[in-house]
N, C-alpha and C. Protein backbone atom coordinates (compact mmCIF):
# COMPACT_ATOMS: atom_id res chain seq x y z
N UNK A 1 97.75 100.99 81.53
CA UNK A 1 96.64 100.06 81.62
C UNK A 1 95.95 100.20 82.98
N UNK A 2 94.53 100.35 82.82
CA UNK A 2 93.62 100.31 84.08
C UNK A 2 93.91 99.21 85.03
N UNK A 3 93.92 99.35 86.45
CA UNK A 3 93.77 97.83 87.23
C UNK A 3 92.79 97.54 87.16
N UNK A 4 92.33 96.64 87.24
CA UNK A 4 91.07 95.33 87.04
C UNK A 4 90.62 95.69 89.09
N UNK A 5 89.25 96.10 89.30
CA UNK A 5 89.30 96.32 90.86
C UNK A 5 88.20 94.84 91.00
N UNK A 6 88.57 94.28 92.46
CA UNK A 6 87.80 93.10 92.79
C UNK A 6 87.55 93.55 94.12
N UNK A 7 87.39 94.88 94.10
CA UNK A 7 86.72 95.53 95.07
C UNK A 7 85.47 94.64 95.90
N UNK A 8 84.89 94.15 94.87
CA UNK A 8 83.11 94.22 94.86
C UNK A 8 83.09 92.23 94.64
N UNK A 9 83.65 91.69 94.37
CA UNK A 9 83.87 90.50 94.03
C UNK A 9 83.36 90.33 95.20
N UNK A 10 82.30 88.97 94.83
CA UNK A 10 81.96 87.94 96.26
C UNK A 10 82.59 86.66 96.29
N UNK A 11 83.56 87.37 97.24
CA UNK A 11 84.44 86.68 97.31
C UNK A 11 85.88 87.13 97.96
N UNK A 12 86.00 86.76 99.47
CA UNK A 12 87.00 87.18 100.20
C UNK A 12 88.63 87.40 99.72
N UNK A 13 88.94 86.51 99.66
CA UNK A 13 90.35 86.84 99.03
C UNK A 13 90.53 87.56 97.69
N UNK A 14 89.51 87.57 97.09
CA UNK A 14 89.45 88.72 95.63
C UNK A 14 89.13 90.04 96.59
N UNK A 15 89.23 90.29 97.32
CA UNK A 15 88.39 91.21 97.77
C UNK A 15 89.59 91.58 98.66
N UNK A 16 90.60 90.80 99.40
CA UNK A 16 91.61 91.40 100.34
C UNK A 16 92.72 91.61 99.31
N UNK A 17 93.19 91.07 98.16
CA UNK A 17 94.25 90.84 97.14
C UNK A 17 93.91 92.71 96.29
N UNK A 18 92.69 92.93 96.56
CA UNK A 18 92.28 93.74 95.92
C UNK A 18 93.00 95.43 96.53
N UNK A 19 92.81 94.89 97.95
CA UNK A 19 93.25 96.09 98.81
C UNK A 19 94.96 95.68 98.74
N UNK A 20 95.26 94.64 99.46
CA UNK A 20 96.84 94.23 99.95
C UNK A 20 97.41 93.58 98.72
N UNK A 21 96.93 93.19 97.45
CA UNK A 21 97.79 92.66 96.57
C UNK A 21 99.19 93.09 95.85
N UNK A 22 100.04 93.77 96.15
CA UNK A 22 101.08 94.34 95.49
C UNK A 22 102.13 94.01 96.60
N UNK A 23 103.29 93.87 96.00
CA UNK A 23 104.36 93.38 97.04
C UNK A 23 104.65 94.23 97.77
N UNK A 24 104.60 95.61 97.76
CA UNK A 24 105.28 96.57 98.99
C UNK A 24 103.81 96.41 100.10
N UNK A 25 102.66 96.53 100.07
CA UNK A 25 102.00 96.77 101.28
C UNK A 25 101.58 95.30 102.18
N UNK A 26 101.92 94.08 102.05
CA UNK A 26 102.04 93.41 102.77
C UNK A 26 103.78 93.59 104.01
N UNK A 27 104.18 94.36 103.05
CA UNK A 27 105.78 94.34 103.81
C UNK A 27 105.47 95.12 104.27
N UNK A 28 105.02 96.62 103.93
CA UNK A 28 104.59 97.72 105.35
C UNK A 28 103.76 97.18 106.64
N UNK A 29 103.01 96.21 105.87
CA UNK A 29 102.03 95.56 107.51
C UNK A 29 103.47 95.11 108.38
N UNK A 30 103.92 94.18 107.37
CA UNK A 30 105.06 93.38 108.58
C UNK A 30 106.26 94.23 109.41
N UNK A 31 106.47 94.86 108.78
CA UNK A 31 107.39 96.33 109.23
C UNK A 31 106.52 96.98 110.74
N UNK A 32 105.32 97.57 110.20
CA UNK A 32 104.49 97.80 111.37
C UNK A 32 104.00 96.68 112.71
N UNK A 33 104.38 95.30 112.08
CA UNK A 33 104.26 94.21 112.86
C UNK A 33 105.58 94.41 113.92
N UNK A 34 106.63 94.70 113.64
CA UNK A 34 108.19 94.43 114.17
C UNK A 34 108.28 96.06 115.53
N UNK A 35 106.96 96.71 114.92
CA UNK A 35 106.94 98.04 116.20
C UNK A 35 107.53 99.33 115.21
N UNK A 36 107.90 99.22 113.64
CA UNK A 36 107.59 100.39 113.33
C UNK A 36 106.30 101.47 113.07
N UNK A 37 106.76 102.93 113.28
CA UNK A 37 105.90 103.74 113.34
C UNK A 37 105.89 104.33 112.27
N UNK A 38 107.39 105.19 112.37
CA UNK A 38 107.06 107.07 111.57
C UNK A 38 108.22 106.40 109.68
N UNK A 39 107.56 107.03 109.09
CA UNK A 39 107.95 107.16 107.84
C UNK A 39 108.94 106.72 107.50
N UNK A 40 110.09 107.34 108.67
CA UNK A 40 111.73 107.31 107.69
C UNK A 40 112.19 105.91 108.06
N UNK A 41 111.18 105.31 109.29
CA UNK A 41 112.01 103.71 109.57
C UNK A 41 111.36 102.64 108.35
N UNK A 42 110.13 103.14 108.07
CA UNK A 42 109.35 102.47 107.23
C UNK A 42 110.75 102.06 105.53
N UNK A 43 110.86 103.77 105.53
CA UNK A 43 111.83 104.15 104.45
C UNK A 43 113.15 103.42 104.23
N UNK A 44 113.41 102.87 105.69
CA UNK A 44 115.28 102.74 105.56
C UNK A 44 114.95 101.01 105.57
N UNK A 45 113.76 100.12 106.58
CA UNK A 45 113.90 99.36 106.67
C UNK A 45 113.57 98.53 105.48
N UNK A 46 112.32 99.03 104.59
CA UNK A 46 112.40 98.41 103.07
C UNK A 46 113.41 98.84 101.80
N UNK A 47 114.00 99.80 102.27
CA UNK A 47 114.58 100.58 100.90
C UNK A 47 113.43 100.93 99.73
N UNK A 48 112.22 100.98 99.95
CA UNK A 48 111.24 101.50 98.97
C UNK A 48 111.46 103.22 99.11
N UNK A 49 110.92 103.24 97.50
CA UNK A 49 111.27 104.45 97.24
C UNK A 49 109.74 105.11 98.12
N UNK A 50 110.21 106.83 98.36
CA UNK A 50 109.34 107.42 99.22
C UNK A 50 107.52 107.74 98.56
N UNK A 51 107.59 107.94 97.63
CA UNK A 51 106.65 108.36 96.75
C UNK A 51 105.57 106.98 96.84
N UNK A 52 106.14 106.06 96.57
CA UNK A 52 105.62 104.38 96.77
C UNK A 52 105.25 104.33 97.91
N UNK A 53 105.97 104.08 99.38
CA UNK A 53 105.35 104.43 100.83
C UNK A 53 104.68 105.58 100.86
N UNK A 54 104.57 106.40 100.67
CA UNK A 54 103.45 107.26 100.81
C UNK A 54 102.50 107.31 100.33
N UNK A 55 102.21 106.37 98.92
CA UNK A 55 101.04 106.02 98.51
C UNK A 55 100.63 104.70 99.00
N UNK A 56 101.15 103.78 99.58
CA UNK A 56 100.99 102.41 100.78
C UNK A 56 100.50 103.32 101.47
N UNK A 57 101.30 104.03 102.80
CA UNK A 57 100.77 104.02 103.68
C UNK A 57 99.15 105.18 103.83
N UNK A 58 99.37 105.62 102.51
CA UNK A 58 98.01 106.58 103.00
C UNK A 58 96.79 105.69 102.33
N UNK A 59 97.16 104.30 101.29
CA UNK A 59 96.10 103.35 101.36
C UNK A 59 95.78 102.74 102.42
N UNK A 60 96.51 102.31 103.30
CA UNK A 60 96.63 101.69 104.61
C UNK A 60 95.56 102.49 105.64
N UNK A 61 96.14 103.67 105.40
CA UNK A 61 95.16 104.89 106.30
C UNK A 61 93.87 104.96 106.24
N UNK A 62 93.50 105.59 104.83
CA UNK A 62 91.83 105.31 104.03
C UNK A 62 91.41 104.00 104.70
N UNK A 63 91.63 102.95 104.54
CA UNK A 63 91.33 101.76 104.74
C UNK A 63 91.05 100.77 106.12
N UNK A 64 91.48 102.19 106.83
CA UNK A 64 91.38 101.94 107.95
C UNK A 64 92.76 100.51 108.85
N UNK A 65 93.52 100.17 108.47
CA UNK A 65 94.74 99.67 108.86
C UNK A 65 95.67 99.89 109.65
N UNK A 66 95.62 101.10 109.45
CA UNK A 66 96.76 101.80 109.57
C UNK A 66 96.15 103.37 110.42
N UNK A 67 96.36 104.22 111.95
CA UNK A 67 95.79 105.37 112.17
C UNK A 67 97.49 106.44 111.99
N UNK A 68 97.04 107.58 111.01
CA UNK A 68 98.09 108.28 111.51
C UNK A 68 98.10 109.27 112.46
N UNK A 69 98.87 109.68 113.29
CA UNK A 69 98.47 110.33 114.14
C UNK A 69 99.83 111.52 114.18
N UNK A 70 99.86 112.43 114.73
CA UNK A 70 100.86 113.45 114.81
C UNK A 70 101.75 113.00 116.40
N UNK A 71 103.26 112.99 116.17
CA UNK A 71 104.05 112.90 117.28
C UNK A 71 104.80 114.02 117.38
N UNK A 72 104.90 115.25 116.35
CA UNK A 72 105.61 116.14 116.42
C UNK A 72 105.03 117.72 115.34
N UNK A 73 105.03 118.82 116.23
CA UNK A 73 104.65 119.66 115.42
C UNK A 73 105.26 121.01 114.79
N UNK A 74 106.38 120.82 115.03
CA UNK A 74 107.39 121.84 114.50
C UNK A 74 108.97 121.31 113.85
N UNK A 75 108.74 120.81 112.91
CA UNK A 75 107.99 120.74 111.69
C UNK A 75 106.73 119.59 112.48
N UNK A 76 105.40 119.46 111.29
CA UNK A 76 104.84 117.99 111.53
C UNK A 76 105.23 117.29 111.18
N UNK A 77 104.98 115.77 112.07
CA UNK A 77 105.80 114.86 111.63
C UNK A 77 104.07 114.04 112.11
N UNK A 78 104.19 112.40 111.65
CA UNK A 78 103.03 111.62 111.78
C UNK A 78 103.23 110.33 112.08
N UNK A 79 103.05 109.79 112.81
CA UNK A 79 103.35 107.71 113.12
C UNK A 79 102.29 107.34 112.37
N UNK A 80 102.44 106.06 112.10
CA UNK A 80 101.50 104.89 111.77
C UNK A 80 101.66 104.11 112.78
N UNK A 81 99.94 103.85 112.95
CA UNK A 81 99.91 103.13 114.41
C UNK A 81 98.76 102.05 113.80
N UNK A 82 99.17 100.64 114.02
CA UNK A 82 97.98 99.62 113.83
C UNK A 82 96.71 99.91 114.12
N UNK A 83 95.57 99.49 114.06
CA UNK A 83 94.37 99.46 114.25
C UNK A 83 94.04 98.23 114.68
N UNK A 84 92.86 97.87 115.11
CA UNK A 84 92.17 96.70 115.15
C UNK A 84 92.21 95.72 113.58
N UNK A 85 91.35 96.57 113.17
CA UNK A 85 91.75 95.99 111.62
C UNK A 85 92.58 95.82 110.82
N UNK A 86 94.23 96.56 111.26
CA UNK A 86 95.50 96.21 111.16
C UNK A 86 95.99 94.84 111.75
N UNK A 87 95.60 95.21 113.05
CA UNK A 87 96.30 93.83 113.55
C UNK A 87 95.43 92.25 113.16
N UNK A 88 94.23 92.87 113.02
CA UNK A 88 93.93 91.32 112.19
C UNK A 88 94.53 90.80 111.06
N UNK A 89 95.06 91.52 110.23
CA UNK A 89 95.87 90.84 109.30
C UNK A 89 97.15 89.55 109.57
N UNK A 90 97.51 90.20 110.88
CA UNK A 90 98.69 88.99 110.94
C UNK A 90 98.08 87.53 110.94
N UNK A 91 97.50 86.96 111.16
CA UNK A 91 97.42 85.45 110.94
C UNK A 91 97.47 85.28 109.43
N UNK A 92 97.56 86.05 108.63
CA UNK A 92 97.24 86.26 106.97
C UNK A 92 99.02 86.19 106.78
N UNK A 93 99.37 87.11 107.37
CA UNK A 93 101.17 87.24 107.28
C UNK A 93 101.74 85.63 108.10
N UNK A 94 101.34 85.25 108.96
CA UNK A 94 101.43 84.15 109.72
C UNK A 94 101.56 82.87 108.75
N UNK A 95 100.25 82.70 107.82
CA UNK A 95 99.90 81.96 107.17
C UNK A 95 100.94 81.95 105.89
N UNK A 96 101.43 82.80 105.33
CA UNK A 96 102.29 83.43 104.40
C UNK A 96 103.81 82.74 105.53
N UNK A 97 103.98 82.70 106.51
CA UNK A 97 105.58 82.45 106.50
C UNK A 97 105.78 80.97 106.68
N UNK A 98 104.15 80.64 107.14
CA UNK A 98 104.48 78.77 107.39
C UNK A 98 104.94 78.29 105.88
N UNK A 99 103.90 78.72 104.96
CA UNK A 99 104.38 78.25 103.25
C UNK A 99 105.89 78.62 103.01
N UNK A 100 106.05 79.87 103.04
CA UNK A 100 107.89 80.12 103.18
C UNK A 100 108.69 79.04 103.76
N UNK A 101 108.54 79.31 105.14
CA UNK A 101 109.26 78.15 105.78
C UNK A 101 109.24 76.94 105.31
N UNK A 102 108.31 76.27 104.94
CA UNK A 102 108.77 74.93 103.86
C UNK A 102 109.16 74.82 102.55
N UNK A 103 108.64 75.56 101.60
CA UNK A 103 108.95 75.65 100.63
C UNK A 103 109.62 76.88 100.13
N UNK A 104 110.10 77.63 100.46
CA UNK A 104 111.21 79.19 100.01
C UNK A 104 112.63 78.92 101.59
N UNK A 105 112.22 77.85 102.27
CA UNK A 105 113.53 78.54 103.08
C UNK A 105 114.49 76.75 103.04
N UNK A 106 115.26 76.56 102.40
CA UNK A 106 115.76 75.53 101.85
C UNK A 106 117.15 75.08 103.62
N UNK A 107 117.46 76.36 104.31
CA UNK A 107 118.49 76.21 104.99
C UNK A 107 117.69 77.00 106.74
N UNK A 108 116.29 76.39 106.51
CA UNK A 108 115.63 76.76 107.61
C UNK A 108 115.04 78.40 107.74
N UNK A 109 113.93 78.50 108.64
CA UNK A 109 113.08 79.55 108.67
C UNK A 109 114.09 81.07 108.78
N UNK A 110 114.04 81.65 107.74
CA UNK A 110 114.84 83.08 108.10
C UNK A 110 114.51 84.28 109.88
N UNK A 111 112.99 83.57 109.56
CA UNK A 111 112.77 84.02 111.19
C UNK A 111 111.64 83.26 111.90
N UNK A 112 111.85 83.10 113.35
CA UNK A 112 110.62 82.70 113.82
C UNK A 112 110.38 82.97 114.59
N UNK A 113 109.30 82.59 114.79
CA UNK A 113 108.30 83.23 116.11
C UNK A 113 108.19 82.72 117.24
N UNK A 114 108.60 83.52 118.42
CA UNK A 114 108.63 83.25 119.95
C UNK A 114 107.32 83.73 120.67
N UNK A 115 106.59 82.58 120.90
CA UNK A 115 104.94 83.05 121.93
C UNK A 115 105.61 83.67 123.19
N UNK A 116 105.73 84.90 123.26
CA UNK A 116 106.05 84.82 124.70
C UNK A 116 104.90 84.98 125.98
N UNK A 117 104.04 84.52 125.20
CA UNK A 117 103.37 83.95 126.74
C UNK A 117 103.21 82.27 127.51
N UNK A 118 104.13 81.43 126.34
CA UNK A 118 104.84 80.84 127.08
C UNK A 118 106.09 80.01 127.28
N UNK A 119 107.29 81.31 126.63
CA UNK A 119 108.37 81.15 126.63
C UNK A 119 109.00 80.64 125.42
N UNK A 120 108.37 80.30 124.57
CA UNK A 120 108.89 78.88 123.59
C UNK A 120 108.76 79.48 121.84
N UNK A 121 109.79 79.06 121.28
CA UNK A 121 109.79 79.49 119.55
C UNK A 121 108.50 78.34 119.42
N UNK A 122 107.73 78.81 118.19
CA UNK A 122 106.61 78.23 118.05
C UNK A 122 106.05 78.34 116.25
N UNK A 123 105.92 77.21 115.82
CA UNK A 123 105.38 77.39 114.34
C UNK A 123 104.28 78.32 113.91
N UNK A 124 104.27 78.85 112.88
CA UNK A 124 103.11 79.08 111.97
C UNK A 124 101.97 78.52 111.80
N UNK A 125 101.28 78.27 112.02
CA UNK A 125 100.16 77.29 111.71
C UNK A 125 98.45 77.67 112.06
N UNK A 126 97.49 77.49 111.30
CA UNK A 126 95.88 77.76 111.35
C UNK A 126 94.82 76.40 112.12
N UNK A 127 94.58 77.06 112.81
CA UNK A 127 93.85 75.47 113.55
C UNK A 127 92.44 76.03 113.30
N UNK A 128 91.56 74.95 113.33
CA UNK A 128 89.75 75.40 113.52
C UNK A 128 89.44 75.60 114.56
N UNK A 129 88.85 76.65 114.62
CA UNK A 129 88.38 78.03 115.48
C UNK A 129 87.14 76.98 116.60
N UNK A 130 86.58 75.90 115.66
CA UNK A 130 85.52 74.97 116.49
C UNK A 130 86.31 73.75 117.11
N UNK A 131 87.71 73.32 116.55
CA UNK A 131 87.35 71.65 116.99
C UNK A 131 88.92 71.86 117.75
N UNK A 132 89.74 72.77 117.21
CA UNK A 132 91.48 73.36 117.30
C UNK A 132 92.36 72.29 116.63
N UNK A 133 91.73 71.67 115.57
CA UNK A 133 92.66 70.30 115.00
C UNK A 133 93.18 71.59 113.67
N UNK A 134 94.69 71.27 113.13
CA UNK A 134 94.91 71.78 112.03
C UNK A 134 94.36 71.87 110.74
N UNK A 135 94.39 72.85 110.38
CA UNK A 135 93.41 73.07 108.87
C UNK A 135 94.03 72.36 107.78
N UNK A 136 93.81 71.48 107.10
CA UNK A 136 94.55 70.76 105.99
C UNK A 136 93.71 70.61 104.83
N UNK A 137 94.21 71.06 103.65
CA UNK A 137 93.16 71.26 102.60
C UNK A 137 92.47 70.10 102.19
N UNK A 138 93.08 68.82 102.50
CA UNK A 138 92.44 67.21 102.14
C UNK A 138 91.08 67.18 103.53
N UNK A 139 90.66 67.95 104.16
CA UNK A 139 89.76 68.26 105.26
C UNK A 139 88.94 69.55 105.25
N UNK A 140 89.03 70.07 103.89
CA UNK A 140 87.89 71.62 103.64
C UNK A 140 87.44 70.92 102.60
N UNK A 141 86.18 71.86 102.60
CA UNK A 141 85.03 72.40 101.63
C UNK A 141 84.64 73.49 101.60
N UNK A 142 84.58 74.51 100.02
CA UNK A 142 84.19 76.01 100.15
C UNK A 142 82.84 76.04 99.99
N UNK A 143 82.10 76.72 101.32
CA UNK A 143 80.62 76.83 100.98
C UNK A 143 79.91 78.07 100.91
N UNK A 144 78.71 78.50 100.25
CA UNK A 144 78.83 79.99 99.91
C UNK A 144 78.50 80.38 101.70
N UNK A 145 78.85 81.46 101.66
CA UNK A 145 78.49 82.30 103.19
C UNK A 145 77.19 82.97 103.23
N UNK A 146 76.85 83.89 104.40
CA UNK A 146 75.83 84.62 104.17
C UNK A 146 76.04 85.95 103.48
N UNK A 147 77.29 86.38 102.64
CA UNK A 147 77.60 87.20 101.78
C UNK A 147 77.52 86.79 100.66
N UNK A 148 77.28 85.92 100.34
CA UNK A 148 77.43 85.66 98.42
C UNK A 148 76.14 85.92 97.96
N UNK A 149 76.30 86.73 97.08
CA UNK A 149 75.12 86.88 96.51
C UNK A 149 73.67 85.98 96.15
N UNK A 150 72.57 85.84 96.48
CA UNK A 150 71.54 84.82 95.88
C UNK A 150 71.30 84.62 94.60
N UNK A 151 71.55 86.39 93.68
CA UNK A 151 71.37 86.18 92.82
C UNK A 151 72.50 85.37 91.51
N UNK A 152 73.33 85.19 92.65
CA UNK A 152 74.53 83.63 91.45
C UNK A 152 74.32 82.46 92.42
N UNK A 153 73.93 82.21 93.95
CA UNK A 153 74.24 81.18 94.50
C UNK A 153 72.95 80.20 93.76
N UNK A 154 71.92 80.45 93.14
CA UNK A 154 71.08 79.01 92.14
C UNK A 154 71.46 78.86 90.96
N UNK A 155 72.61 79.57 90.24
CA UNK A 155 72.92 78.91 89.11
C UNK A 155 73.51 77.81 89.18
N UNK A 156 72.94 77.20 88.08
CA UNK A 156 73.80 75.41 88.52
C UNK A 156 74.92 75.16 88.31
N UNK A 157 75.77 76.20 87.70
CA UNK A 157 77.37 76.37 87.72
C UNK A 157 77.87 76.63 88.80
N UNK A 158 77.49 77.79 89.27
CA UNK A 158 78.04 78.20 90.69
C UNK A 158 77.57 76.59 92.15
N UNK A 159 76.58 76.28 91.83
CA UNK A 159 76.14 74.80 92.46
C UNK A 159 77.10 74.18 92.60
N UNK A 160 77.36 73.72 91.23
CA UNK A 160 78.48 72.78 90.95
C UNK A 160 80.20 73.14 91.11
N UNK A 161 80.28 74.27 91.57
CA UNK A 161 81.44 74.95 91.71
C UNK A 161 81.46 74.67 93.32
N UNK A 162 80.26 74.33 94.18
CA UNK A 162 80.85 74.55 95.37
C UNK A 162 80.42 73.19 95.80
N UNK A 163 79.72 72.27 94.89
CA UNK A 163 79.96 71.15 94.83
C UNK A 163 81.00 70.17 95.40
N UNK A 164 82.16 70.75 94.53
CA UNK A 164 83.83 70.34 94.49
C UNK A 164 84.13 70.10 95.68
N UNK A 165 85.03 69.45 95.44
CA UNK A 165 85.51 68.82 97.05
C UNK A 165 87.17 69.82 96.96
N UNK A 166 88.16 69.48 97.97
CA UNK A 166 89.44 70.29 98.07
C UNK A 166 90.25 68.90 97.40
N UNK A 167 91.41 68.98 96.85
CA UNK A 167 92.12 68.69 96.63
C UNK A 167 92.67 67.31 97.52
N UNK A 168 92.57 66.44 97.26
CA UNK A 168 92.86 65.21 98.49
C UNK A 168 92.35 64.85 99.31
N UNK A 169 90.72 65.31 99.49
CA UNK A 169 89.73 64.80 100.09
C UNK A 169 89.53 63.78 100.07
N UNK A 170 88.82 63.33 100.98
CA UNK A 170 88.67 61.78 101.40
C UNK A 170 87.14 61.62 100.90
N UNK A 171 86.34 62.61 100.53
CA UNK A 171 85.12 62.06 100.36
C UNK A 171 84.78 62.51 98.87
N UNK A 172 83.45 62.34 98.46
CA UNK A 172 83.10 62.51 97.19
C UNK A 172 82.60 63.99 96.76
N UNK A 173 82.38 64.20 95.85
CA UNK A 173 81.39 65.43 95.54
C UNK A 173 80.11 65.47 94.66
N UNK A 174 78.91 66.03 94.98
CA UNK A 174 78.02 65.85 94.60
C UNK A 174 78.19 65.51 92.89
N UNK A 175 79.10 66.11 92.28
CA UNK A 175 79.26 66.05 90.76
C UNK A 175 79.83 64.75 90.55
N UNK A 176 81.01 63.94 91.55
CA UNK A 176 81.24 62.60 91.16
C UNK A 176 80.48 61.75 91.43
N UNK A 177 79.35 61.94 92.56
CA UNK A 177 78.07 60.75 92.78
C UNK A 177 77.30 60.68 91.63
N UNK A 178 76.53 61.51 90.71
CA UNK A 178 75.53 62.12 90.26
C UNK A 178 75.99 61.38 88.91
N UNK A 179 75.11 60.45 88.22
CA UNK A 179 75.48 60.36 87.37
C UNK A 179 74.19 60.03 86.01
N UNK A 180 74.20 60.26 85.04
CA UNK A 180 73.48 60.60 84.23
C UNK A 180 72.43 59.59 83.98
N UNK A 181 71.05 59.66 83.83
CA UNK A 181 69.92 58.68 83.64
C UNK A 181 70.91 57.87 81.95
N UNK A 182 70.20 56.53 82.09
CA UNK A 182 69.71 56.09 80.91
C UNK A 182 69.91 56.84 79.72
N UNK A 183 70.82 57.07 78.51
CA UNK A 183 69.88 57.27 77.33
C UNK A 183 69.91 58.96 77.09
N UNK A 184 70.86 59.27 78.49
CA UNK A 184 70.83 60.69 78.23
C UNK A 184 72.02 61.54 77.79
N UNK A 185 71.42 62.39 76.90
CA UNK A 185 73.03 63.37 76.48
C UNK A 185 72.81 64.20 77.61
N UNK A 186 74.66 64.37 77.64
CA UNK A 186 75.42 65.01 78.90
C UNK A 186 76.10 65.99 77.88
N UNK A 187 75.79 67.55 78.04
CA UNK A 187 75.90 68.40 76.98
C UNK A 187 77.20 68.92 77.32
N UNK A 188 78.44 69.33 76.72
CA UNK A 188 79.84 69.91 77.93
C UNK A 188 79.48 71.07 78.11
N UNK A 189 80.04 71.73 78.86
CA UNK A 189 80.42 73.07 79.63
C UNK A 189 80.71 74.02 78.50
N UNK A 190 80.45 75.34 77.92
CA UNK A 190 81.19 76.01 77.19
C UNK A 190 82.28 76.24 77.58
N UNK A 191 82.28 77.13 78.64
CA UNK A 191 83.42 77.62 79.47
C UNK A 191 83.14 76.76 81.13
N UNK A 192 84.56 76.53 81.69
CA UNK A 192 84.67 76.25 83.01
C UNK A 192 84.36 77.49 84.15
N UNK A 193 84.43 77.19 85.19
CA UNK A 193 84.18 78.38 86.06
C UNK A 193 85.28 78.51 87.03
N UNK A 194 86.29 77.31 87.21
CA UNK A 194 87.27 77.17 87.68
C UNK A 194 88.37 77.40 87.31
N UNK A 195 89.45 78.45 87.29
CA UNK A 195 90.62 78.33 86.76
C UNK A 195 92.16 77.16 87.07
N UNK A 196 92.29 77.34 86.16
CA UNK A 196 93.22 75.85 86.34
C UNK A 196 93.78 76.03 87.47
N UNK A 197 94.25 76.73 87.89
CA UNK A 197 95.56 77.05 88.96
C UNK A 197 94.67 76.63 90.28
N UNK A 198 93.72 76.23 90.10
CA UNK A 198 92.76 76.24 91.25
C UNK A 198 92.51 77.37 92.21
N UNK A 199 92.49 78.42 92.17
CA UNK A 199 92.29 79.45 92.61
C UNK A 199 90.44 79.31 92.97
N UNK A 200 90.61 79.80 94.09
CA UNK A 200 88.51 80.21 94.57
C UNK A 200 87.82 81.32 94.13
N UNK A 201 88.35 81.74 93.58
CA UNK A 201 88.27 83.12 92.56
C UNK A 201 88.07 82.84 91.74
N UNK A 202 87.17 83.08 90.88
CA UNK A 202 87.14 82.92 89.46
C UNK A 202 86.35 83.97 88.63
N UNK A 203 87.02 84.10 87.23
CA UNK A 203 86.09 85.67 86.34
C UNK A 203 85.15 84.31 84.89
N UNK A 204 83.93 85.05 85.37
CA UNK A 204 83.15 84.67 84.03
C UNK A 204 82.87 85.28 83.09
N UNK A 205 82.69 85.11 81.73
CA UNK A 205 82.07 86.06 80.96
C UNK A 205 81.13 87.39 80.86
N UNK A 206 80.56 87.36 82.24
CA UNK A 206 79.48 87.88 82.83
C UNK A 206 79.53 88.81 83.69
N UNK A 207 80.00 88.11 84.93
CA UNK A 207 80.17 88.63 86.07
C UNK A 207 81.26 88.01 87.08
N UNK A 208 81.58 88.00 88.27
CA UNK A 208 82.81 87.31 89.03
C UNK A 208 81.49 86.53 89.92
N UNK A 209 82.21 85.05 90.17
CA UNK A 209 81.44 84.53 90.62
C UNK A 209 81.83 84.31 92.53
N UNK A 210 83.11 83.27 92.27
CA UNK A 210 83.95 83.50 93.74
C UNK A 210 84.99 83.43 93.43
């Protein structure tokens, strides 16, 4: 069966799940996070089979993640060395161990993280980049960016999709203020645009919306 690509999806996390979604290449990032380089540590420290890392890491490569470079030339041999655009991923892996740590680690964090710039083990956690208060989903709203397409951001589905408030919000959303004149039929939805699981992603009949 073909993979489904969300290459092209507007829409960020369809779009990183697309590149990093499979369980071995988030673990090669973190591997490369811990200061591995060349192949065979990659090899021994996941126990993935070789054929599998070598198709990770030369996605990693293409993709710019990952630079390989030569450390030895008789035989050649090659490191994987982060990038800029490698190392941005960790707050993504970051974000991934705070959820672990509460909910997958029942007898406390399997590992944690020491800032050592200033001495101290230190949580997981995403603060806003404007105000530095913690990000809590009862305190977002998804709004389109200057990447989403124009030609879905005036449909009045997609409207009403970003309408929505987050989950435990304190305030309203344009769809619960809004309420119907006098006298008028309120026609239903064929299809929703939201999948249950609440995911920000969503596939329409049509096209992908976010």
């Amino acid at each position: 069966m073909r993979r489904t690509s969300f290459a092209h999806w507007p829409c960020q996390v369809a779009r990183t799940m697309d590149l990093l979604g499979d369980w071995w290449t988030p673990l090669v990032l973190r591997e490369a996070y811990y200061g591995l380089r060349r192949f065979d540590e990659f090899q021994q420290g996941l126990g993935i089979a070789r054929t599998t890392l070598s198709d990770r890491l030369s996605r990693l490569v293409e993709e710019g993640l990952l630079e390989k470079r030569v450390y030895q030339t008789e035989p050649t041999r090659h490191e994987y060395l982060l990038t800029e655009k490698g190392r941005d991923f960790w707050p993504v892996l970051v974000a991934m161990m705070r959820w672990g740590d509460r909910w997958l680690s029942p007898d406390g964090p399997p590992v944690v993280l020491h800032h050592e710039a200033c001495g101290h083990d230190t949580e997981p956690d995403a603060l806003c980049t404007a105000c530095g208060e913690r990000l809590a989903i009862g305190d977002m709203a998804m709004r389109p960016g200057p990447g989403y397409p124009a030609r879905l951001a005036e449909r009045p589905d997609i409207r009403d999709r970003f309408a929505r408030v987050a989950p435990g919000h304190s305030g309203t959303s344009a769809r619960q203020t809004e309420e119907p004149a006098a006298g008028t039929t309120v026609e239903p939805t064929t299809e929703p645009t939201a999948e249950p699981n609440g995911e920000t992603c969503a596939k329409t009949t049509t096209e992908p919306t976010t």
